[in-house]
Protein backbone atom coordinates (compact mmCIF):
# COMPACT_ATOMS: atom_id res chain seq x y z
CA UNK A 1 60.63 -102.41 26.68
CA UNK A 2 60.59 -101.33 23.28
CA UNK A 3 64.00 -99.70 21.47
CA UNK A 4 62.16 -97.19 18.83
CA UNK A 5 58.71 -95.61 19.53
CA UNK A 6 56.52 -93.99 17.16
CA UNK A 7 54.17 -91.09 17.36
CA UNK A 8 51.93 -90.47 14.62
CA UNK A 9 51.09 -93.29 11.80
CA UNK A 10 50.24 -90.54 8.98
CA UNK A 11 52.12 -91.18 5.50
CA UNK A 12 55.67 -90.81 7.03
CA UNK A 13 55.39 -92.36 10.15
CA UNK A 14 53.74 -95.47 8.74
CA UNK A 15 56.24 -95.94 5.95
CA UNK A 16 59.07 -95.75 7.94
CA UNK A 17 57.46 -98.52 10.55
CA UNK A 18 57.00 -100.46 7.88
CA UNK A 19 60.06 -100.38 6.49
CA UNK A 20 61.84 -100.79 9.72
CA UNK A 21 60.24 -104.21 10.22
CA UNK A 22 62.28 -105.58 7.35
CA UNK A 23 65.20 -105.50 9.92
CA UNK A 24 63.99 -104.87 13.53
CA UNK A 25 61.69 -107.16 15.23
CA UNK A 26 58.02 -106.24 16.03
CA UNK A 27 58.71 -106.61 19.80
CA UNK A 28 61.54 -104.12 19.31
CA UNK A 29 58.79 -101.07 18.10
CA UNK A 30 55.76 -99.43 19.46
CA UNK A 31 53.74 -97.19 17.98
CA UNK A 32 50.43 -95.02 19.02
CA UNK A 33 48.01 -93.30 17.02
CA UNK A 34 45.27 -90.29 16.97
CA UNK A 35 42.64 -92.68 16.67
CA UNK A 36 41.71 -96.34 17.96
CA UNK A 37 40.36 -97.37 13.91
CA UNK A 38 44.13 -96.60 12.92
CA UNK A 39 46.21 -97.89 16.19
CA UNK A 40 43.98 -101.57 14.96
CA UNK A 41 44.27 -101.04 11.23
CA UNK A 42 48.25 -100.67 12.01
CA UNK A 43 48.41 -103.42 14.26
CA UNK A 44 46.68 -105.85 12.14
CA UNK A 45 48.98 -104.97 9.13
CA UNK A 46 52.26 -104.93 11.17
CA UNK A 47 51.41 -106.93 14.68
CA UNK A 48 53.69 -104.19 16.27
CA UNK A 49 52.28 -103.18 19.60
CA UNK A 50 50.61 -99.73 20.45
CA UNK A 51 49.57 -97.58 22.99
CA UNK A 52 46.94 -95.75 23.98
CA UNK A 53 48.85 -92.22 24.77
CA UNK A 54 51.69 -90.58 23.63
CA UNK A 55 53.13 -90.24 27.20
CA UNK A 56 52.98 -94.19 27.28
CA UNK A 57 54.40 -94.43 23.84
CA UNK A 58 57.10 -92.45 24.97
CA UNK A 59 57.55 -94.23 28.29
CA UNK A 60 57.64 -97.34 26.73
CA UNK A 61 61.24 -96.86 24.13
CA UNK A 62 64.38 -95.05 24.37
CA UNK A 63 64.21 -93.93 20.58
CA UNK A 64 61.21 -91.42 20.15
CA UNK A 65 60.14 -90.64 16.97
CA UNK A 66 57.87 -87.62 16.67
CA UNK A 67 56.02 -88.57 13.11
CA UNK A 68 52.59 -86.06 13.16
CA UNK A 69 52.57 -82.99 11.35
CA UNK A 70 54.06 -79.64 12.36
CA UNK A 71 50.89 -78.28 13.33
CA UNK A 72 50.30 -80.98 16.06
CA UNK A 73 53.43 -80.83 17.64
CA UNK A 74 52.68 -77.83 20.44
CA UNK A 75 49.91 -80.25 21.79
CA UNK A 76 51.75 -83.52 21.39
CA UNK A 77 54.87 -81.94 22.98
CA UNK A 78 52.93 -80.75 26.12
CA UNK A 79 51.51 -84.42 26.58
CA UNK A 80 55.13 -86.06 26.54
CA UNK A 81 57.29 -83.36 28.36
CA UNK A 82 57.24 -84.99 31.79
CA UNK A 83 57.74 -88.80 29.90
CA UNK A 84 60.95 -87.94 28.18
CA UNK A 85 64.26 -88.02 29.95
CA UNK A 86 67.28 -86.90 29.35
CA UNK A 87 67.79 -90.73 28.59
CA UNK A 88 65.55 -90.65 26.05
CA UNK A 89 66.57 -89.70 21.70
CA UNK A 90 63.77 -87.81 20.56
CA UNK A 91 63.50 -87.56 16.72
CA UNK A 92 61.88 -85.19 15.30
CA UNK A 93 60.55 -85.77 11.75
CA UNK A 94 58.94 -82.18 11.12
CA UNK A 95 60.14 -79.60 8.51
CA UNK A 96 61.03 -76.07 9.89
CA UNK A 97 61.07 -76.76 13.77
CA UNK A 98 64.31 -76.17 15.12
CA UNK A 99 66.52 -78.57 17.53
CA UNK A 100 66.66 -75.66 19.85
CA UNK A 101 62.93 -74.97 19.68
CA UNK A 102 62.24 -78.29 20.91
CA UNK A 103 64.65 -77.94 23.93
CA UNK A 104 62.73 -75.03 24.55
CA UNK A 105 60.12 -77.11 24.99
CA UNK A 106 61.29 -80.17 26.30
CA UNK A 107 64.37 -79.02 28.35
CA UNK A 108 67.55 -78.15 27.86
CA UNK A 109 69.02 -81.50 28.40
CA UNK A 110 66.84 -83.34 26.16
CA UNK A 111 68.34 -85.14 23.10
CA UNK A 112 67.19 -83.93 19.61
CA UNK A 113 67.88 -85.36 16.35
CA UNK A 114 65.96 -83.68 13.59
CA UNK A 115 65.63 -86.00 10.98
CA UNK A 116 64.12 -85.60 6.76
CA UNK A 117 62.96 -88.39 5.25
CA UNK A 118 60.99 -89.42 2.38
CA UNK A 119 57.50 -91.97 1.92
CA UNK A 120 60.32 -94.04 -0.38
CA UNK A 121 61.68 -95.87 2.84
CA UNK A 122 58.61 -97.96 2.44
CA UNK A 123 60.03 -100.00 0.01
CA UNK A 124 63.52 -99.33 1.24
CA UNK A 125 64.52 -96.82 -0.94
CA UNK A 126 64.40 -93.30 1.11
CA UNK A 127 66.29 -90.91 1.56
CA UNK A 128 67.21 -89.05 5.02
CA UNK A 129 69.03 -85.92 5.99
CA UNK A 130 70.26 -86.32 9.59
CA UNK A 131 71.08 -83.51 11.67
CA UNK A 132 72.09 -83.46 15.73
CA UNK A 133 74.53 -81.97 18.19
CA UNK A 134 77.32 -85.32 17.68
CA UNK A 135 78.75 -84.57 21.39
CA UNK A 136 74.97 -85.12 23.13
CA UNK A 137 74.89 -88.81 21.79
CA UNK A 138 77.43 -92.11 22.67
CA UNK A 139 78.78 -93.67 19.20
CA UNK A 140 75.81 -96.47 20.22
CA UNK A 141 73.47 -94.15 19.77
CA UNK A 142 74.26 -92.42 16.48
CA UNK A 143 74.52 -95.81 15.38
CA UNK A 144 71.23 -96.61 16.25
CA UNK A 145 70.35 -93.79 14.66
CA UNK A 146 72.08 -94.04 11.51
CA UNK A 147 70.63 -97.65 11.56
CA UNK A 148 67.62 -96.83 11.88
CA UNK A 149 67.54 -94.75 8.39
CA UNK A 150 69.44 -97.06 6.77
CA UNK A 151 67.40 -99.63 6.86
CA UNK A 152 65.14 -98.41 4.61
CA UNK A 153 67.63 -96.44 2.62
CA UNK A 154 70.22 -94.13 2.18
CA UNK A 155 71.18 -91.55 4.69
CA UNK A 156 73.55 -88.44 5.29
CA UNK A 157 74.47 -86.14 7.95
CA UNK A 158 73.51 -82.43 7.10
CA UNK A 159 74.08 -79.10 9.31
CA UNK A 160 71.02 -78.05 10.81
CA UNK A 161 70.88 -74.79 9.04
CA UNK A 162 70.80 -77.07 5.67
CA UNK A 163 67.51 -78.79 6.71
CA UNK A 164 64.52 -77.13 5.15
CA UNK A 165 67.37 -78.04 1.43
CA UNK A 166 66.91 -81.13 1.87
CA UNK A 167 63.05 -80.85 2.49
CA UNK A 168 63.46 -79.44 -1.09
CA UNK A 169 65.91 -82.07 -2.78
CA UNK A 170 64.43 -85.06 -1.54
CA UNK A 171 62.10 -84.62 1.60
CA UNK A 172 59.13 -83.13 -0.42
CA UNK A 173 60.60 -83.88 -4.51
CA UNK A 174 59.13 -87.38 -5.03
CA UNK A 175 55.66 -85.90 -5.13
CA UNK A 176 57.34 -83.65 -8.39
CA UNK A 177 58.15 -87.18 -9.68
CA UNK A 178 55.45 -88.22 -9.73
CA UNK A 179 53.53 -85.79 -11.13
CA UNK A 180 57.01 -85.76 -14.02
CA UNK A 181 56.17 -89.72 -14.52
CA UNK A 182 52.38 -89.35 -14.87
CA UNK A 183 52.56 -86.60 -17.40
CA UNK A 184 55.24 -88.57 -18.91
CA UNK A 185 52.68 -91.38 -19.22
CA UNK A 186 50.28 -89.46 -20.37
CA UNK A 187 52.24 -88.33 -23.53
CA UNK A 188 52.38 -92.00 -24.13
CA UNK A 189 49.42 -92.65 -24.14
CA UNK A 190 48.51 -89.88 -26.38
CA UNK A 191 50.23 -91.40 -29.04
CA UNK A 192 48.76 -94.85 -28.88
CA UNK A 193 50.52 -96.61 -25.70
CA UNK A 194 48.20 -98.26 -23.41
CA UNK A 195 47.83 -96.66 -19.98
CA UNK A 196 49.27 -99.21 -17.70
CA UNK A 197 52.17 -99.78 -20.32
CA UNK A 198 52.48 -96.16 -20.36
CA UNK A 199 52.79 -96.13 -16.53
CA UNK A 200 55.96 -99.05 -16.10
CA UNK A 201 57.46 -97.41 -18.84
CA UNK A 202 57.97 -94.13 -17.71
CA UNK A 203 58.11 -94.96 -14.21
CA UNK A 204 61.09 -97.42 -14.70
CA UNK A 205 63.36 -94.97 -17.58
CA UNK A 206 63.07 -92.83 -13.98
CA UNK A 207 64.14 -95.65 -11.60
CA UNK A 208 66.95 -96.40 -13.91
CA UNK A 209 67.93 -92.59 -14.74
CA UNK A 210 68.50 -92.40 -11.09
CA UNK A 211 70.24 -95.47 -10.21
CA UNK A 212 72.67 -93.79 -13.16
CA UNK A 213 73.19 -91.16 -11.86
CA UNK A 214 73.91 -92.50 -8.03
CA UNK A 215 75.94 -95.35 -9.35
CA UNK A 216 78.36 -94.12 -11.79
CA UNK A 217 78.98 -90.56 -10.40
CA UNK A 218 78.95 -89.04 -13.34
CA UNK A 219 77.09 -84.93 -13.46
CA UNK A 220 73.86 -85.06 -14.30
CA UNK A 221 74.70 -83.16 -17.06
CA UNK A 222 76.96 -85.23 -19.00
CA UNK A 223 74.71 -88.35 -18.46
CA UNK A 224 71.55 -86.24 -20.46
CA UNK A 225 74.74 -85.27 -23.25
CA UNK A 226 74.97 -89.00 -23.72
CA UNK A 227 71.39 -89.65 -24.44
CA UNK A 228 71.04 -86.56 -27.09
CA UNK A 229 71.81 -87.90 -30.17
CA UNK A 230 72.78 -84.99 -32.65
CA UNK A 231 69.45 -84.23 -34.46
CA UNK A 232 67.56 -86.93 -32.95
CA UNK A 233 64.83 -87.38 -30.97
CA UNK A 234 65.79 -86.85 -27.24
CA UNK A 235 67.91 -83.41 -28.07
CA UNK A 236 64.31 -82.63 -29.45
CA UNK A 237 62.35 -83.34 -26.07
CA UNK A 238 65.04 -81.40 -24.21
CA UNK A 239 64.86 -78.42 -26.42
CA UNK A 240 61.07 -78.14 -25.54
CA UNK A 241 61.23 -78.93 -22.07
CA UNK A 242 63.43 -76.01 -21.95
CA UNK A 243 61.02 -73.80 -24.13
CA UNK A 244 58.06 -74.58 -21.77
CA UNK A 245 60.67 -73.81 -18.80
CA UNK A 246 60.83 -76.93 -16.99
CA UNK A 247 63.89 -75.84 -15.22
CA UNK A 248 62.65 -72.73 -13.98
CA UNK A 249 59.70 -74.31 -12.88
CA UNK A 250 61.27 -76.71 -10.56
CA UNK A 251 63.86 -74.09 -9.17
CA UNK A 252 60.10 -71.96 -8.21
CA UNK A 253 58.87 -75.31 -6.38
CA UNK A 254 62.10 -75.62 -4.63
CA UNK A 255 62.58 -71.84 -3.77
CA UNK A 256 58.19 -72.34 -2.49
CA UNK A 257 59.27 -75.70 -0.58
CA UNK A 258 62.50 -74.10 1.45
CA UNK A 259 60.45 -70.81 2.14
CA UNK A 260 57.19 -72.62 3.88
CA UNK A 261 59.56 -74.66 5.57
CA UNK A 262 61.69 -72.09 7.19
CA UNK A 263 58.57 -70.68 7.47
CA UNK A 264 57.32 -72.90 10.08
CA UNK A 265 59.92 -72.39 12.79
């Protein structure tokens, strides 16, 4: 028998398999899959074995990880209400739907962990916001849990009611990165750069600027202060990134992120 079981192999269900492999075994995970061309593909990158049901999948682990999107779950919770137990730890991966709304569903003795992570944890570097009832779950458990996220990053333990935040501070944000490091690129390249140059540039100055600001502590703030010269170039940049309103604009994405999230429940 299997210890973790996934549903779903879209974006974050696959990156977090594959970053679990770097520290579970393959025996230890199971996975199924919409379709038979992906339950192969997966299995031929990962050799982790799959199922052909959801019911199985769930029948087959004690750790059951609901990865398909929030539209799919009514359906996909219906197939594996009778296969979960009260034995079982069912996390749930989807923005907006509530710990209770899945008891609903699955009864009122089921296990729920609601869990945010980002497509980072395929290269180890995600980011999870954890959130559960601590007196349904042994100390075992959480720490299979919290083991589970940390191995492919860093995790923290959030109040429910703070979930659809961290959809908007990390859960959703890296696709704003990357859209920030590609137009960052492309001013590069504007002025001469070539593209793929343009591309490890800009891409690492945001690895690094982050690894900063995680590893010395300092306020975001004060680390900018330190790069603005007086008169000089960066203090320039800033100026018009504050004159086109980038600030503004990314408080609108985060304020549009929280409210279709909360929006789903």
């Amino acid at each position: 028998m299997a210890e973790i079981g996934f549903i779903g192999m879209g974006n974050m269900g696959y990156a977090l398999l594959k970053g679990l492999l770097k520290e579970f075994p393959a025996e230890s995970l199971v996975f199924t899959a919409k379709t038979d061309e992906t339950r192969r593909r997966v299995y031929s990158e990962t050799q982790v074995a799959y199922t052909q049901s959801n019911a199985e999948c769930a029948n087959a682990c004690k750790y059951v990880v609901l990865a398909v999107k929030p539209q799919y779950y009514p359906a996909v919770l219906k197939q594996i209400r009778y296969a979960v137990t009260p034995e079982h730890v069912v996390i749930s991966l989807a923005p907006g739907i509530t710990i209770d709304s899945l008891k609903d569903v699955l009864g009122s003795d089921r296990r729920i962990v609601r869990a945010m992570p980002n497509t980072p944890a395929l290269i180890g570097e995600g980011m999870t916001g954890l959130a559960y009832r601590a007196e349904e779950f042994s100390e075992d458990e959480l720490g299979m849990v919290h083991k589970l996220f940390g191995s492919v990053g860093r995790y923290a333990d959030v109040e429910e009611r703070m979930m659809s935040a961290v959809v908007c501070a990390s859960g959703s944000s890296p696709a704003y990165v990357y859209q920030f490091i590609e137009a960052l690129a492309d001013g590069a390249v504007q002025f001469g750069l070539p593209r793929a140059q343009a591309y490890t540039f800009a891409a690492q100055a945001v690895a690094g600027a982050a690894k900063m600001v995680l590893e010395t502590g300092e306020h975001p703030a004060a680390l900018k202060d330190k790069v603005c010269s007086p008169g000089g170039t960066t203090i320039a940049g800033v100026a018009a990134l504050e004159d086109a309103g980038m600030r503004g604009a990314i408080l609108k994405a985060c304020k549009a992120c929280w409210e279709k999230s909360e929006g789903m429940q």
